[in-house]
N, C-alpha and C. Protein backbone atom coordinates (compact mmCIF):
# COMPACT_ATOMS: atom_id res chain seq x y z
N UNK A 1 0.84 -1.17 0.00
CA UNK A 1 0.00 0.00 0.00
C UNK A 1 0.89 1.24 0.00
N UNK A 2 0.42 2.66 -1.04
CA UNK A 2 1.61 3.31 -1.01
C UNK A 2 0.88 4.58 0.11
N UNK A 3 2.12 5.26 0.76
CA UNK A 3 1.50 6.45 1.35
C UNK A 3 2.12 7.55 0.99
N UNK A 4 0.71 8.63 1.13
CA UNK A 4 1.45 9.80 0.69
C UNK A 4 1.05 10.65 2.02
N UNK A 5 1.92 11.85 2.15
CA UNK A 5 2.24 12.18 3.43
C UNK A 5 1.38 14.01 2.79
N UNK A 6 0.79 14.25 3.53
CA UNK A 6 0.45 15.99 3.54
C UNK A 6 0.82 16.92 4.48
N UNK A 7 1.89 17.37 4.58
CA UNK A 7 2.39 18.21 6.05
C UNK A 7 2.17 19.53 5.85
N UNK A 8 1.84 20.48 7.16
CA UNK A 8 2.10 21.22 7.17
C UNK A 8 3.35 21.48 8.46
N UNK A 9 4.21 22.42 7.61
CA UNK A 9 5.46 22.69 8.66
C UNK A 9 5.27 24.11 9.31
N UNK A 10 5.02 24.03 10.59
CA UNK A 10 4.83 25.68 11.36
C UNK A 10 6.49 25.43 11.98
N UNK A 11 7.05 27.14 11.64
CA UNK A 11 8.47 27.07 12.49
C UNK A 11 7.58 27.74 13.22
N UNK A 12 8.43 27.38 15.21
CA UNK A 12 8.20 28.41 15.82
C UNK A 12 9.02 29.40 16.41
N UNK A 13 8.74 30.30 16.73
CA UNK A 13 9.67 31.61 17.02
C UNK A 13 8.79 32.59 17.69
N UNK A 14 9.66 33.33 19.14
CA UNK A 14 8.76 33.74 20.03
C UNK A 14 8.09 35.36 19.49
N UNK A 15 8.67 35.59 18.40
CA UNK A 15 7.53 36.47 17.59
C UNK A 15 6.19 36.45 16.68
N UNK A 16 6.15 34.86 16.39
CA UNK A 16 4.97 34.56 16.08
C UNK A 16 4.13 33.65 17.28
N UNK A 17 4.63 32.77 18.01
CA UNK A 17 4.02 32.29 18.72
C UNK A 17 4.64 32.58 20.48
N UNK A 18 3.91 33.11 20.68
CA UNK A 18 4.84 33.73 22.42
C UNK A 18 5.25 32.36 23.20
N UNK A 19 4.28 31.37 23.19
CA UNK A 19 4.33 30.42 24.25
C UNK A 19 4.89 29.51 24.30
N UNK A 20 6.10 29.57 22.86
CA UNK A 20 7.32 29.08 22.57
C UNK A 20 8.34 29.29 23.82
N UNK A 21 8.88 28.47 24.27
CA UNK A 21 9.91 28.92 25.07
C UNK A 21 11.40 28.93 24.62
N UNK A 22 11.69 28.29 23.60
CA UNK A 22 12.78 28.58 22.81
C UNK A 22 12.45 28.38 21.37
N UNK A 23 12.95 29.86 20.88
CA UNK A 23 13.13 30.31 19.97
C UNK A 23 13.47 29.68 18.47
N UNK A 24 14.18 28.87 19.24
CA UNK A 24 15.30 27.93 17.80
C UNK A 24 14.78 26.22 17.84
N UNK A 25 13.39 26.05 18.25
CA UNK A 25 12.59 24.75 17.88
C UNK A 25 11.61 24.98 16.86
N UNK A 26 11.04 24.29 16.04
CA UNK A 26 10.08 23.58 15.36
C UNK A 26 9.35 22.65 15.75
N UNK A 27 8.11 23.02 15.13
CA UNK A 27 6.93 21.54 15.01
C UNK A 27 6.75 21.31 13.33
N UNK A 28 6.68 20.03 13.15
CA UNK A 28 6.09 19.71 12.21
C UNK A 28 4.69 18.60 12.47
N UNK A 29 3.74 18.93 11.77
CA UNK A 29 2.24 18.54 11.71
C UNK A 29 1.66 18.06 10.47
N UNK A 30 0.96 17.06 10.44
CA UNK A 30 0.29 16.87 9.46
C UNK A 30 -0.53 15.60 9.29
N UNK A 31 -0.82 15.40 7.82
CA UNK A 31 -1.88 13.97 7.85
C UNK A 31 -1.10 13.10 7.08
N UNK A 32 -1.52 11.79 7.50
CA UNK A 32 -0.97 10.40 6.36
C UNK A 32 -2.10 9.99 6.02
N UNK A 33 -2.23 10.11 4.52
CA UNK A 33 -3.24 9.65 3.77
C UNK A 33 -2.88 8.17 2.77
N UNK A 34 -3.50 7.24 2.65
CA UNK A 34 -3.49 6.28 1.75
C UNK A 34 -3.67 6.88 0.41
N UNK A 35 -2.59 6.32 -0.60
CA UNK A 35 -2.64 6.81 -1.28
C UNK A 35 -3.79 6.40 -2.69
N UNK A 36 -4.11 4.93 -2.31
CA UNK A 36 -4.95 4.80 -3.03
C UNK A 36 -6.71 4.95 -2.74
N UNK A 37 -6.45 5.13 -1.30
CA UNK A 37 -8.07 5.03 -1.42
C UNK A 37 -7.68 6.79 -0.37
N UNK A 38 -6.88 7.13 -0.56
CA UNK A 38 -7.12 9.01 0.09
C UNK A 38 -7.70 8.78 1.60
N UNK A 39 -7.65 7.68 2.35
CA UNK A 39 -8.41 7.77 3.67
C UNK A 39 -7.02 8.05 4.48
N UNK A 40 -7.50 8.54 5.32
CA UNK A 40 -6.51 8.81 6.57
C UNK A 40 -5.92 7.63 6.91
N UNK A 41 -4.61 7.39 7.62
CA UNK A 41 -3.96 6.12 7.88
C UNK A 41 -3.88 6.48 8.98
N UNK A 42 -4.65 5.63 10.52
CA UNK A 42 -3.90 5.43 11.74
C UNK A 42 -3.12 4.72 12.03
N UNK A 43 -2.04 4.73 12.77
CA UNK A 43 -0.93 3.79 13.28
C UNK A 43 0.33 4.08 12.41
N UNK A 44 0.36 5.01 11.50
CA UNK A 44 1.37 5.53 10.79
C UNK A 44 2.44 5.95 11.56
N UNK A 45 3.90 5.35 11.29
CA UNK A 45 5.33 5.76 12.14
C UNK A 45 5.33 6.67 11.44
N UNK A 46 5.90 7.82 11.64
CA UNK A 46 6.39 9.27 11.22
C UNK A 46 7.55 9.64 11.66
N UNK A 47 8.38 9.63 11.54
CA UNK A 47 10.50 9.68 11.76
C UNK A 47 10.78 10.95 10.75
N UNK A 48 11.33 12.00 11.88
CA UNK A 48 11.80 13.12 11.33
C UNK A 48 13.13 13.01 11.81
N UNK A 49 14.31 12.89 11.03
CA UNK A 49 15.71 12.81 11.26
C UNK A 49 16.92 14.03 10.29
N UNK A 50 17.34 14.90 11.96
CA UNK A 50 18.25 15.68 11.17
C UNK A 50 18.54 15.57 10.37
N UNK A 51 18.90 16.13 9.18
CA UNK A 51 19.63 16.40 8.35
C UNK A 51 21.19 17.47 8.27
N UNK A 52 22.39 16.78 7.70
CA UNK A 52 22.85 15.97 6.76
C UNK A 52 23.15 14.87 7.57
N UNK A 53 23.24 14.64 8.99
CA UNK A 53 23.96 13.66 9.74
C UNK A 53 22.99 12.97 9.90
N UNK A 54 21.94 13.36 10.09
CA UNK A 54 20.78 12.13 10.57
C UNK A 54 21.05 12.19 12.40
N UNK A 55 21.54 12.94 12.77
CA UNK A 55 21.89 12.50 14.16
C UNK A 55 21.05 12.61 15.21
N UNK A 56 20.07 13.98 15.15
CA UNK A 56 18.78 13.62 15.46
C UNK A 56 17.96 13.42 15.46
N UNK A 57 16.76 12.68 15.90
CA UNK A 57 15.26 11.99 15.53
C UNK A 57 14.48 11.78 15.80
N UNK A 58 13.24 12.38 15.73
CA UNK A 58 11.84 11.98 16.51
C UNK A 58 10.93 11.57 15.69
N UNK A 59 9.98 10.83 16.56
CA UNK A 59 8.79 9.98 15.87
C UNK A 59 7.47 10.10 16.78
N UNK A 60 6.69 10.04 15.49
CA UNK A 60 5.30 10.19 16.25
C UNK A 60 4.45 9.13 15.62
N UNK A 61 3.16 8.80 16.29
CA UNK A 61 2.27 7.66 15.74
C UNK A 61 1.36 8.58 14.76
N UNK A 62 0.84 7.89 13.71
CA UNK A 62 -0.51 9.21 13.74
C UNK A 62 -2.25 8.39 13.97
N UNK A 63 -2.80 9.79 14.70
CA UNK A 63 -4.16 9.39 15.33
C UNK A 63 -5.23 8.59 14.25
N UNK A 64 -5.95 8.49 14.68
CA UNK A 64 -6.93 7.69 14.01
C UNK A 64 -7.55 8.56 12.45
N UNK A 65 -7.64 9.62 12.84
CA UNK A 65 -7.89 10.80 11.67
C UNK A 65 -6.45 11.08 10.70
N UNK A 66 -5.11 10.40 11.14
CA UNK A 66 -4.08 9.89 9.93
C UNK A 66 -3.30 11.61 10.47
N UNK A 67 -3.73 12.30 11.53
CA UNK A 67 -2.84 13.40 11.94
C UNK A 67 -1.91 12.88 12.98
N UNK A 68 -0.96 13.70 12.55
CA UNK A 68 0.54 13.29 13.15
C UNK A 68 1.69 14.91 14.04
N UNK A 69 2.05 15.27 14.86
CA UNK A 69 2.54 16.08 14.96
C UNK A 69 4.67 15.60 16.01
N UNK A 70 4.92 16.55 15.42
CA UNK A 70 6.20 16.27 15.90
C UNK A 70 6.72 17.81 16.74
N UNK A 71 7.13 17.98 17.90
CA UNK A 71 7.41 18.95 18.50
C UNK A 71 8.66 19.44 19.03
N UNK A 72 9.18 20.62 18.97
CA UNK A 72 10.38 20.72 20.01
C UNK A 72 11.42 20.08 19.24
N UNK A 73 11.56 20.04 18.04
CA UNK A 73 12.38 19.57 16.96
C UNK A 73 13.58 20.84 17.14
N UNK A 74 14.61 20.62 17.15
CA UNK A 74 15.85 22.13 16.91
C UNK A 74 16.11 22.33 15.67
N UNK A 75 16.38 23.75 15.23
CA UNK A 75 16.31 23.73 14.49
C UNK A 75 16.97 23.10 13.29
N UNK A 76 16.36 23.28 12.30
CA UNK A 76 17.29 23.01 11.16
C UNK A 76 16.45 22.26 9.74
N UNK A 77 17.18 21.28 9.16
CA UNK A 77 16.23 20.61 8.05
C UNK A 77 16.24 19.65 8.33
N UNK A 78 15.45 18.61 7.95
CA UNK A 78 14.76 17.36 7.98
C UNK A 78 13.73 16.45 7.37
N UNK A 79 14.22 15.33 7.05
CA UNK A 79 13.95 14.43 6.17
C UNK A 79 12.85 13.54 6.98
N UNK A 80 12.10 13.42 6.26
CA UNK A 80 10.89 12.57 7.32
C UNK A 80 10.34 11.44 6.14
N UNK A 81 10.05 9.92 7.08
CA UNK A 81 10.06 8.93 6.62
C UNK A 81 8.64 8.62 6.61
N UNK A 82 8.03 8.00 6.73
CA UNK A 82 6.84 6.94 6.81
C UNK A 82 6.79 5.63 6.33
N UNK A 83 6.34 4.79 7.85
CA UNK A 83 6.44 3.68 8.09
C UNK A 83 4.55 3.31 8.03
């Protein structure tokens, strides 16, 4: 079964969002959709891993509605998988 991933990426920064407590994290959010039948996928692994080293990495499940969020990420870029 193939998946396709729909994210939205919010940086945060304590000028757009105050209740950030540091400045230099990210969230990334979004849905895993099946790609053939477009329904939401629950139980989807979601692995966001630094980039170029890969050295750091977080994972989230996604909910039953195929939304997924990742938080408190530092900054930088990142390559995200689905399992």
């Amino acid at each position: 079964m193939g998946v396709r991933v729909t994210l939205l990426i919010s940086f945060l920064s304590a000028g757009i969002l105050a209740a950030s407590s540091d400045p230099n994290t990210a969230s990334i959010q979004g849905t895993v959709t099946a790609r053939d039948t477009k329904k939401p996928l629950a139980g989807a692994l979601v692995i966001a891993r630094a980039m170029p080293a890969f050295s750091t990495h977080q994972s989230a499940q996604s909910a039953a509605d195929g939304s997924f969020q990742l938080q408190n990420l530092p900054a930088g870029a990142y390559s995200l998988c689905v399992k």
